[in-house]
Protein backbone atom coordinates (compact mmCIF):
# COMPACT_ATOMS: atom_id res chain seq x y z
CA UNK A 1 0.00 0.00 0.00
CA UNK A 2 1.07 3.49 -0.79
CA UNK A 3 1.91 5.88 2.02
CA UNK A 4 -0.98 8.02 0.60
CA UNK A 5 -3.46 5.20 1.16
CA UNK A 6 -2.29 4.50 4.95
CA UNK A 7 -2.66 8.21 5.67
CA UNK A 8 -6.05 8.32 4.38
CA UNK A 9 -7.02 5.57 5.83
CA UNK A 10 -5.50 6.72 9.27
CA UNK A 11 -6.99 9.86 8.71
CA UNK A 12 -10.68 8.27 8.42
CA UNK A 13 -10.25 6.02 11.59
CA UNK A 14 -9.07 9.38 13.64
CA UNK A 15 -12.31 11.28 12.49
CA UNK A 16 -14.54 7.69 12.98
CA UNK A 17 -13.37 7.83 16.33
CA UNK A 18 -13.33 11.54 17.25
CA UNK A 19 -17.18 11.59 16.71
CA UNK A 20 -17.45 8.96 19.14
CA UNK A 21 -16.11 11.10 21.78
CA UNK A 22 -18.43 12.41 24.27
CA UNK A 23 -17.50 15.75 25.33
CA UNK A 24 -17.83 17.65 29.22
CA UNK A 25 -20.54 20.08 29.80
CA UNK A 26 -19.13 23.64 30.16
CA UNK A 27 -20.29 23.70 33.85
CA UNK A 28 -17.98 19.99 34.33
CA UNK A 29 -15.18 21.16 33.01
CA UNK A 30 -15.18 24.55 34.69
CA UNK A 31 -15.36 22.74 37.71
CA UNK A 32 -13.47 20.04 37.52
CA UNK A 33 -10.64 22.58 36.08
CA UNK A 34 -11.27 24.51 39.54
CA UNK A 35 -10.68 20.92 41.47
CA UNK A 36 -7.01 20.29 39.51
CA UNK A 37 -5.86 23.75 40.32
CA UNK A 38 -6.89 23.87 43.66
CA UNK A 39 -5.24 20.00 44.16
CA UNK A 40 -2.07 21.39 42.46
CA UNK A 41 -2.19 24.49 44.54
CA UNK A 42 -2.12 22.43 47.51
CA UNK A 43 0.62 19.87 46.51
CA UNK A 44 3.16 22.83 45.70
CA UNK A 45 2.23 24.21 48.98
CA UNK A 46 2.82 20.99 50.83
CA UNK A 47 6.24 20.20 48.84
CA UNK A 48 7.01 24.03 49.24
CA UNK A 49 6.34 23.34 52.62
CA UNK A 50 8.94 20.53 53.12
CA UNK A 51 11.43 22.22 51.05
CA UNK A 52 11.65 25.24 53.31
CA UNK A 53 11.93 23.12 56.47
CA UNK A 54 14.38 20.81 55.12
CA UNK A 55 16.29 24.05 53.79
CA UNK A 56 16.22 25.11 57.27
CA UNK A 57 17.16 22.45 59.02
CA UNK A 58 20.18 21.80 56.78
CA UNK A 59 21.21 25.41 57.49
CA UNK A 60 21.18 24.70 61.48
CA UNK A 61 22.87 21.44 60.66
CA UNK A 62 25.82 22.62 58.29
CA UNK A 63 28.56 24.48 59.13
């Protein structure tokens, strides 16, 4: 088969199976978009956190 074909073909399958996709409302995604930042917002202030007291405590313990 030419390239040509197998791109086609590829090309068919992608759109067969992007109108299978079943999309978020707006109101979902808003707030599940709200949920990741707010989760991610917490981790980097938990690991920001630990980094400043094991920054400190390094200080006290070197030199």
């Amino acid at each position: 088969m030419s390239i040509f074909k197998e791109t086609k073909k590829y090309i068919t399958g992608v759109k067969t199976e992007a109108k299978k996709v079943s999309w978020p409302s707006k109101k979902t995604a808003i707030k599940d978009s709200f949920i990741v930042i707010g989760i991610s917002l917490a981790a980097a202030a938990f690991l920001g956190g630990i980094d400043f007291a094991l920054n400190e405590i390094m200080k006290n313990i070197a030199f």
